[in-house]
C-alpha atoms as a PDB file:
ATOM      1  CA  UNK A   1     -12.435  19.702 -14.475  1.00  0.00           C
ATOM      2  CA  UNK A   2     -11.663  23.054 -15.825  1.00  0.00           C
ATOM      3  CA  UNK A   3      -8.737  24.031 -17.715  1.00  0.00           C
ATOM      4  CA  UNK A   4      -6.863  26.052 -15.117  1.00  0.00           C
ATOM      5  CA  UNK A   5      -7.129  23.135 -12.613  1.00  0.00           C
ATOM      6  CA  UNK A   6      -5.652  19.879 -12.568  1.00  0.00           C
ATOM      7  CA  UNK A   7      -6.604  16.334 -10.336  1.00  0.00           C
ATOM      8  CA  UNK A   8      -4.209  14.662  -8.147  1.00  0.00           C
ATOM      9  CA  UNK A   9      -4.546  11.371  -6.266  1.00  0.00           C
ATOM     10  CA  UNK A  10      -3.759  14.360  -2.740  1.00  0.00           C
ATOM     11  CA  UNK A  11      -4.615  17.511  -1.464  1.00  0.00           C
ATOM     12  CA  UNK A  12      -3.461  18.879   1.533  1.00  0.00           C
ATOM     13  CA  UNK A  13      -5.608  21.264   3.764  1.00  0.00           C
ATOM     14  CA  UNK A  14      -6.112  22.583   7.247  1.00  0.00           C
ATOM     15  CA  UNK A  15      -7.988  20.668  10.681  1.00  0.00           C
ATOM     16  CA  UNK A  16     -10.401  23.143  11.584  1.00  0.00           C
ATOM     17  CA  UNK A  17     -11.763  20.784  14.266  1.00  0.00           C
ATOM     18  CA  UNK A  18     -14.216  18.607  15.091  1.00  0.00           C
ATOM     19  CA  UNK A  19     -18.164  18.891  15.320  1.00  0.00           C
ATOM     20  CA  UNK A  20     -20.991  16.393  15.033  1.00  0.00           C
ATOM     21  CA  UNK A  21     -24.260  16.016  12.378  1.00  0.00           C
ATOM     22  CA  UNK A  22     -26.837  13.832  11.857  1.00  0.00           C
ATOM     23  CA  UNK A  23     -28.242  12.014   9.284  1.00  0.00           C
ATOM     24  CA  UNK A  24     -31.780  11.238   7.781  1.00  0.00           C
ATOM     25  CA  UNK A  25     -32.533   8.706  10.322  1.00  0.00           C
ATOM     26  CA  UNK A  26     -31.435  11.263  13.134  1.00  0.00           C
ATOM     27  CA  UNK A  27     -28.048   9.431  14.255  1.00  0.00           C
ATOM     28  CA  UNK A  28     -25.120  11.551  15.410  1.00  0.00           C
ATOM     29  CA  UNK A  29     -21.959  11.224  13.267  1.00  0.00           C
ATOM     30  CA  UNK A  30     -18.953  12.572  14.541  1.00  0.00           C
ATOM     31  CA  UNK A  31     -16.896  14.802  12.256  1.00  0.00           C
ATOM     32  CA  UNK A  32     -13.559  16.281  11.273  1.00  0.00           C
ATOM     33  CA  UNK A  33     -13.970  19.912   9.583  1.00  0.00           C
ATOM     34  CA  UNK A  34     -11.226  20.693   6.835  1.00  0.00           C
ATOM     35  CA  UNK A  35     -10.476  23.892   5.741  1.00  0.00           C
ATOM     36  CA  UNK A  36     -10.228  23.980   1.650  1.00  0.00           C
ATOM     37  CA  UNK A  37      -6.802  25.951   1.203  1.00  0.00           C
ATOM     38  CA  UNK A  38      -5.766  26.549  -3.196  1.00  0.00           C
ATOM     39  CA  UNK A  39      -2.826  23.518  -3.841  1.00  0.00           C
ATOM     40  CA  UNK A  40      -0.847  24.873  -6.731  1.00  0.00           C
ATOM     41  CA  UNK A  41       1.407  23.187  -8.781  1.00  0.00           C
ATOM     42  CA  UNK A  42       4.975  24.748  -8.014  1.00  0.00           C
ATOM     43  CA  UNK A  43       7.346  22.636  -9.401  1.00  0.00           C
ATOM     44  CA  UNK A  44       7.267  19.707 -11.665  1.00  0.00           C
ATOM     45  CA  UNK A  45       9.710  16.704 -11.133  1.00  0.00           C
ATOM     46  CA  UNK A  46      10.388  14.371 -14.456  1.00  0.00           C
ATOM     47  CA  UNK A  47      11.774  10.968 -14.109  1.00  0.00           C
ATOM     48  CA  UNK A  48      14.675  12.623 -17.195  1.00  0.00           C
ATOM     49  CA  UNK A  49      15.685  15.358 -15.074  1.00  0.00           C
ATOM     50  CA  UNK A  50      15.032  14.405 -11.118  1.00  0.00           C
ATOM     51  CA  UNK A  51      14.801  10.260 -11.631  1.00  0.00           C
ATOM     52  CA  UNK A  52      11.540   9.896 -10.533  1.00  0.00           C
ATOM     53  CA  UNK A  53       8.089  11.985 -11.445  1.00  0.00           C
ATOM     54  CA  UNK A  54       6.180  14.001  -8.906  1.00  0.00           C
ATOM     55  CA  UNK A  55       4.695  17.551  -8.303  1.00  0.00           C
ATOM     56  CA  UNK A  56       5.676  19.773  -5.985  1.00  0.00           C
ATOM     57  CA  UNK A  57       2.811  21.478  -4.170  1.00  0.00           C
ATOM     58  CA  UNK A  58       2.512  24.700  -2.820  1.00  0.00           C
ATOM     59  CA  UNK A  59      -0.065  25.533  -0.131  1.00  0.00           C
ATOM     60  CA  UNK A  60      -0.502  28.140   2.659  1.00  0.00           C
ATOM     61  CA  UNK A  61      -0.730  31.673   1.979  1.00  0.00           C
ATOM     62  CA  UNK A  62       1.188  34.653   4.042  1.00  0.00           C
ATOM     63  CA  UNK A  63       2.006  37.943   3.636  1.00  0.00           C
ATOM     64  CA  UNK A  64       4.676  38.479   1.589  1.00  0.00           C
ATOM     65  CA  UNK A  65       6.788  40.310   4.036  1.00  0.00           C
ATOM     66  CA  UNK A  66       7.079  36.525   5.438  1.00  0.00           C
ATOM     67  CA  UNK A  67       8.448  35.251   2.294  1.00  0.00           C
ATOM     68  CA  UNK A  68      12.068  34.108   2.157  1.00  0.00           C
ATOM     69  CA  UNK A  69      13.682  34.636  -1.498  1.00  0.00           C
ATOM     70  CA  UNK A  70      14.372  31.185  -2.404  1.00  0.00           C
ATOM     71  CA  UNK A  71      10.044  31.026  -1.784  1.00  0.00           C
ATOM     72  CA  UNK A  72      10.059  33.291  -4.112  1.00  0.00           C
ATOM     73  CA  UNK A  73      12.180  33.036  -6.866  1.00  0.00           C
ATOM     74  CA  UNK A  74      10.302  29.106  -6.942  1.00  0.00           C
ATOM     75  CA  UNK A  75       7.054  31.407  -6.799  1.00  0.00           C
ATOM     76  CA  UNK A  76       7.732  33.354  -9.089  1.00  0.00           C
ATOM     77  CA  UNK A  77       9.661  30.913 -11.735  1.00  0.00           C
ATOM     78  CA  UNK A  78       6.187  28.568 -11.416  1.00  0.00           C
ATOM     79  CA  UNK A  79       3.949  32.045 -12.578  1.00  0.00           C
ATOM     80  CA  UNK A  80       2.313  32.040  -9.107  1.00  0.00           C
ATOM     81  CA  UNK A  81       1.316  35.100  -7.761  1.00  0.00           C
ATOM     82  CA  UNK A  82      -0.275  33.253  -4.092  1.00  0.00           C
ATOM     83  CA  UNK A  83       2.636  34.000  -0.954  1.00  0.00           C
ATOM     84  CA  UNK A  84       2.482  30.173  -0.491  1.00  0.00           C
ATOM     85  CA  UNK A  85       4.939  28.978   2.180  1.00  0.00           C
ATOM     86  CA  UNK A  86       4.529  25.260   2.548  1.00  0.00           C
ATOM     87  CA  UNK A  87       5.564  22.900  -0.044  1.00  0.00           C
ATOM     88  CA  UNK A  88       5.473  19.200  -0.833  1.00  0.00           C
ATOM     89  CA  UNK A  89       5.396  16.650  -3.289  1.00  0.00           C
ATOM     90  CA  UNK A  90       2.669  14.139  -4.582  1.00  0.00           C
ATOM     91  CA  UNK A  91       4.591  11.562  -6.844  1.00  0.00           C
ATOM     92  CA  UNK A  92       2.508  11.054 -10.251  1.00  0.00           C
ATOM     93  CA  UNK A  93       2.986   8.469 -12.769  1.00  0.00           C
ATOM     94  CA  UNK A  94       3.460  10.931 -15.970  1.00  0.00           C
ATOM     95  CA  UNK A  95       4.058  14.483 -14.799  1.00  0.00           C
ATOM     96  CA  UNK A  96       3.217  17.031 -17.664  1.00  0.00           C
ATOM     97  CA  UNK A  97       5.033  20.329 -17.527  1.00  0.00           C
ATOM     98  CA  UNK A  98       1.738  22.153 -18.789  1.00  0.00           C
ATOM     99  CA  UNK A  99       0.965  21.923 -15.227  1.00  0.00           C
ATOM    100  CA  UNK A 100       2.951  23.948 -13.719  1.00  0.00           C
ATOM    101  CA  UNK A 101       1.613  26.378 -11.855  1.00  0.00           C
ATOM    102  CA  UNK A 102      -2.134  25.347 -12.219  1.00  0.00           C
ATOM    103  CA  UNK A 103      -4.549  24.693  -8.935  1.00  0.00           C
ATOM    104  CA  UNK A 104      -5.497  21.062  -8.061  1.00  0.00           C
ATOM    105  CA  UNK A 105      -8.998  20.338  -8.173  1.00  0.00           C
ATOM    106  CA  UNK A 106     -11.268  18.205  -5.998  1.00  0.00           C
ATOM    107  CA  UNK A 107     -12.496  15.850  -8.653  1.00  0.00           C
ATOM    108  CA  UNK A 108     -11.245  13.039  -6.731  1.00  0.00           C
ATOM    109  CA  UNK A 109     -12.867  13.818  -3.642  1.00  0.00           C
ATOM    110  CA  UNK A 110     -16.354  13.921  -3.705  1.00  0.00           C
ATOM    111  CA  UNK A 111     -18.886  12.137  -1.040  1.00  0.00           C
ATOM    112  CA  UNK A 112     -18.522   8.902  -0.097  1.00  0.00           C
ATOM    113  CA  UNK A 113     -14.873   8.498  -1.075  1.00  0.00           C
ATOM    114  CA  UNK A 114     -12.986   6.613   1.391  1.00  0.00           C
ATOM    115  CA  UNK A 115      -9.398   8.470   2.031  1.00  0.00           C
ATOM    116  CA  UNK A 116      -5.964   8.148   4.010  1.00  0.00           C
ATOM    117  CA  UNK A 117      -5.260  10.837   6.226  1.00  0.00           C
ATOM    118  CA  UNK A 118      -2.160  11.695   7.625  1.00  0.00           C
ATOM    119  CA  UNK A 119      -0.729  14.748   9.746  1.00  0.00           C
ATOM    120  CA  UNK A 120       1.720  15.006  12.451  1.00  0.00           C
ATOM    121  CA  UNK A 121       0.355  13.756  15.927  1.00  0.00           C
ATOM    122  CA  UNK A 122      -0.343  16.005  18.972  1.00  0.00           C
ATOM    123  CA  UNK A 123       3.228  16.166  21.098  1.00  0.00           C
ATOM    124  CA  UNK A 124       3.505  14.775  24.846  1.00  0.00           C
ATOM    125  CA  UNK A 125       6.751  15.736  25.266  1.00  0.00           C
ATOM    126  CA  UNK A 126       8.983  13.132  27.034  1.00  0.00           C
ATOM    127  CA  UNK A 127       6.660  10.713  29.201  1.00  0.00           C
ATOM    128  CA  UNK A 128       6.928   7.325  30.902  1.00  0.00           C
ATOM    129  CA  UNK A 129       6.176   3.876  30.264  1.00  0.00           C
ATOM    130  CA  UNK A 130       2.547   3.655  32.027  1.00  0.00           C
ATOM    131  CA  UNK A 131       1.495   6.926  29.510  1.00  0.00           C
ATOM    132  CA  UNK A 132       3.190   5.970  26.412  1.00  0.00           C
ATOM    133  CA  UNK A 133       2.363   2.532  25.917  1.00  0.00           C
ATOM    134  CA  UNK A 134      -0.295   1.618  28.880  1.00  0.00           C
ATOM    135  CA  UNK A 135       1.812  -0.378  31.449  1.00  0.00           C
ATOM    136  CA  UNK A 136       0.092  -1.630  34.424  1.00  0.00           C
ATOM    137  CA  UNK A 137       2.813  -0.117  37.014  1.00  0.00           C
ATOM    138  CA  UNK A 138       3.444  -1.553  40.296  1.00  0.00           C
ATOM    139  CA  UNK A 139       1.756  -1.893  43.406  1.00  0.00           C
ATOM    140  CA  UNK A 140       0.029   1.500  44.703  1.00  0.00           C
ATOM    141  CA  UNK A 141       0.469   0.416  48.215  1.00  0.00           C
ATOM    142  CA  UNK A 142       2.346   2.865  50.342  1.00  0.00           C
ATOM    143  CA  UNK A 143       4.770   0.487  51.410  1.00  0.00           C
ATOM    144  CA  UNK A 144       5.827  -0.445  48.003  1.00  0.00           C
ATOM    145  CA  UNK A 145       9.144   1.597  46.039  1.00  0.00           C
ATOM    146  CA  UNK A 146       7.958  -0.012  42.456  1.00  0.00           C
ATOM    147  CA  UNK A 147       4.636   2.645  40.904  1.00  0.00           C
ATOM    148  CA  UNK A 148       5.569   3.649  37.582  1.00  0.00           C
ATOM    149  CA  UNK A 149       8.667   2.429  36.746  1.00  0.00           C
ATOM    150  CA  UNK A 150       9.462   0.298  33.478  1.00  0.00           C
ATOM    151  CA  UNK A 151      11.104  -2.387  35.915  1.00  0.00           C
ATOM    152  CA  UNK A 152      13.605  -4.369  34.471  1.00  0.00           C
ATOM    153  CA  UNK A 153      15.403  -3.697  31.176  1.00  0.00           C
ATOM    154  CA  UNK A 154      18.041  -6.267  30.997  1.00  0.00           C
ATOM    155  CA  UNK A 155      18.492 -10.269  30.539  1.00  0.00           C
ATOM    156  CA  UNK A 156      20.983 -12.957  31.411  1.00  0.00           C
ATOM    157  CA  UNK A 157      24.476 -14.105  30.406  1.00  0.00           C
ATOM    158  CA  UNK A 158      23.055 -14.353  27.473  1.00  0.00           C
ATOM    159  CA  UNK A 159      22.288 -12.243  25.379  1.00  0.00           C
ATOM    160  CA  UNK A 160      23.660  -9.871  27.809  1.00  0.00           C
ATOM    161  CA  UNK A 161      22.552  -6.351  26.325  1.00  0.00           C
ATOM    162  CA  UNK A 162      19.561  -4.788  25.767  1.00  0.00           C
ATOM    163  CA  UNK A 163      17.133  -5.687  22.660  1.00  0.00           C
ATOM    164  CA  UNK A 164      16.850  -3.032  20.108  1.00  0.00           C
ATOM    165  CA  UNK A 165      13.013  -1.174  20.022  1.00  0.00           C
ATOM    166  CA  UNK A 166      12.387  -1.815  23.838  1.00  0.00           C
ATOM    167  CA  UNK A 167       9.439  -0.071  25.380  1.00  0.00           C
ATOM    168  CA  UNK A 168      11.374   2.828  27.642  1.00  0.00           C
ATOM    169  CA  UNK A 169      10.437   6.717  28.793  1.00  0.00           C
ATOM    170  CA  UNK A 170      11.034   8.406  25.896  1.00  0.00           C
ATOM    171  CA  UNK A 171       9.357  11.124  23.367  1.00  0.00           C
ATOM    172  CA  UNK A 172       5.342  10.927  22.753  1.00  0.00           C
ATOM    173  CA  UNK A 173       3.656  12.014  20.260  1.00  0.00           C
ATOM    174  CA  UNK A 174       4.695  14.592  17.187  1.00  0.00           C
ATOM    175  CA  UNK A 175       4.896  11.896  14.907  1.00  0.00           C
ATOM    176  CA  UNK A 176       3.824  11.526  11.307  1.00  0.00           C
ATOM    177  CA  UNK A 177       0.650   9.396  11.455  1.00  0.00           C
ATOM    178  CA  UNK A 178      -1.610   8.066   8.649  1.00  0.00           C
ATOM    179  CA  UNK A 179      -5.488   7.255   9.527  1.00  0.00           C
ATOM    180  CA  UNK A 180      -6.803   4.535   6.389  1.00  0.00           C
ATOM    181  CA  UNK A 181      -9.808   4.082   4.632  1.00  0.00           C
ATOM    182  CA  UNK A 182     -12.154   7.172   6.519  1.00  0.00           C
ATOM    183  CA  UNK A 183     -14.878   8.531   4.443  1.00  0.00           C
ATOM    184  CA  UNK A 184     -16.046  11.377   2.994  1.00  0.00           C
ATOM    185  CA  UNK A 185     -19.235  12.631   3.913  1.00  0.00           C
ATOM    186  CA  UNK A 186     -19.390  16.431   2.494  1.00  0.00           C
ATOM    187  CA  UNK A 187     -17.048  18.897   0.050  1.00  0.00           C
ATOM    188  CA  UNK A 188     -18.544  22.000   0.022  1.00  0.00           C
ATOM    189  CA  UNK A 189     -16.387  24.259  -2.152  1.00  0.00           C
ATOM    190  CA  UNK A 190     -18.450  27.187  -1.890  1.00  0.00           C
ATOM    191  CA  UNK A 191     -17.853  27.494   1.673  1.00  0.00           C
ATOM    192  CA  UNK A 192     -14.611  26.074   1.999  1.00  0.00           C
ATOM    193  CA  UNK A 193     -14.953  22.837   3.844  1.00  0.00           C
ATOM    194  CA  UNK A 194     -15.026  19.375   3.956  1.00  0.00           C
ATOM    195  CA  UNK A 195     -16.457  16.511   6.058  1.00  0.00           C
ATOM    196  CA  UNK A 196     -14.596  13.389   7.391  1.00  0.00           C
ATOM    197  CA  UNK A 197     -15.638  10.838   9.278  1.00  0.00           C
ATOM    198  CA  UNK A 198     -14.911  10.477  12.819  1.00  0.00           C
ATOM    199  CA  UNK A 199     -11.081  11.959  13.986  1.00  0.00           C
ATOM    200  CA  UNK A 200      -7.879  12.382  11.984  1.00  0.00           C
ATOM    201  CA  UNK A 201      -4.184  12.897  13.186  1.00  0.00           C
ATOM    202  CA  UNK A 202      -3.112  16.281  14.235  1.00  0.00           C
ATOM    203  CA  UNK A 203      -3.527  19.608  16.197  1.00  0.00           C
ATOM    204  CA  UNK A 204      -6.470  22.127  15.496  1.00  0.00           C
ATOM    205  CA  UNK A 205      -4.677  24.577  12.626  1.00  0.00           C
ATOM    206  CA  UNK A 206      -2.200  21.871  11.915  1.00  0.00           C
ATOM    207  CA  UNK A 207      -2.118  20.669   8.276  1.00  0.00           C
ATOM    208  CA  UNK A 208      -3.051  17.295   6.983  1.00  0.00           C
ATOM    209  CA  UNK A 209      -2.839  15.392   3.452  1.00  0.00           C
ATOM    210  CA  UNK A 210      -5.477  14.073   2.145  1.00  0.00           C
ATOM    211  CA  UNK A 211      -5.028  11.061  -0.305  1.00  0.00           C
ATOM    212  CA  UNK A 212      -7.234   8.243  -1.878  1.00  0.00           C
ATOM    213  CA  UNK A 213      -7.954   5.524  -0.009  1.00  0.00           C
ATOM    214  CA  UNK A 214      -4.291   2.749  -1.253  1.00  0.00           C
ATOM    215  CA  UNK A 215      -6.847  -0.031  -0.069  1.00  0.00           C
ATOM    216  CA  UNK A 216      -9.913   0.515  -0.867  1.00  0.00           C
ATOM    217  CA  UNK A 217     -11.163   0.808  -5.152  1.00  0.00           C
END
């Protein structure tokens, strides 16, 4: 690890979409392409000063016409001269304040690393019960009036309301969803990319976090 980088247990990059390759016996792997984007450190959080110890991440580069002016007096105040947009935070045992305004490296993610993956799931919009969690429906006889509706919601007497968390038309999708213990198969920092096993939550272009596997050594 060089001196002007520093490794975190995250990263966060872009889904550039999915392809396939094969291996040295010939089988087909299905992939997920990640576009490397620079992580910077923007902001450091101490458990003294903020109660808790973390680093605040900057990713995403724009123009700087794009910038707003609280981006960049944080920009600026960290000694970044990236138009980064998007920020989060990666919470860290013993934050140093040395590291402000350094790049994370990929030390941590090399082949064969097993990681948690998490990005915000494609939106459905608002859809009912049969699409969003796989009902059976009613009969599709023309006589019947009963096809895709939830059916009955209620109970008796008692407890005479309606339970909390029941299965109804309602929003789908555009969620924040974590995908555990998928593996790395290539990081190739000269080009930009990396390789992950099979699919990961998310849009094409959307951004996703990439963090050590929590269940896996």
């Amino acid at each position: 690890m060089s001196e002007a980088t520093i490794s975190l247990p995250a990263i966060y990059g872009i889904k550039a979409g999915m392809t396939r390759i094969f291996d040295a016996s010939g089988n087909h792997i299905p992939v997920t392409v990640v576009k490397l984007i620079p992580n910077v450190i923007s902001q450091v959080k101490t458990q003294d000063k903020d109660g808790y110890g973390a680093y605040q991440v900057a990713f995403h580069e724009k123009r700087e016409s794009l910038l707003t002016k609280p981006v960049k007096g944080t920009l600026k105040k960290a000694g970044i001269s990236q138009n980064l947009t998007q920020f989060s935070e990666i919470k860290v045992e013993a934050p140093v304040a040395e590291a402000l305004g350094k790049e994370v490296g990929l030390e941590e993610f090399k082949a064969n690393v097993f990681v948690d993956v998490t990005g915000t799931s494609k939106g459905k919009g608002f859809q009912g019960v049969m699409k969003r969690y796989n009902f059976q429906g009613g009969p599709a006889a023309h006589g019947s009036h009963f096809h895709r509706r939830p059916g009955s919601i209620g109970c008796r007497a008692t407890p005479a309301r309606v339970f909390a968390e029941k299965k109804m038309p309602g929003q789908m999708g555009n969620e924040t969803v974590t995908v555990q213990n998928i593996q790395v198969l290539e990081v190739n920092t000269k080009d930009g990319y990396m390789l992950i096993k099979g699919s990961v939550p998310g849009s094409k272009n959307g951004f996703i976090k990439i963090a050590k596997a929590v269940k896996k050594a």
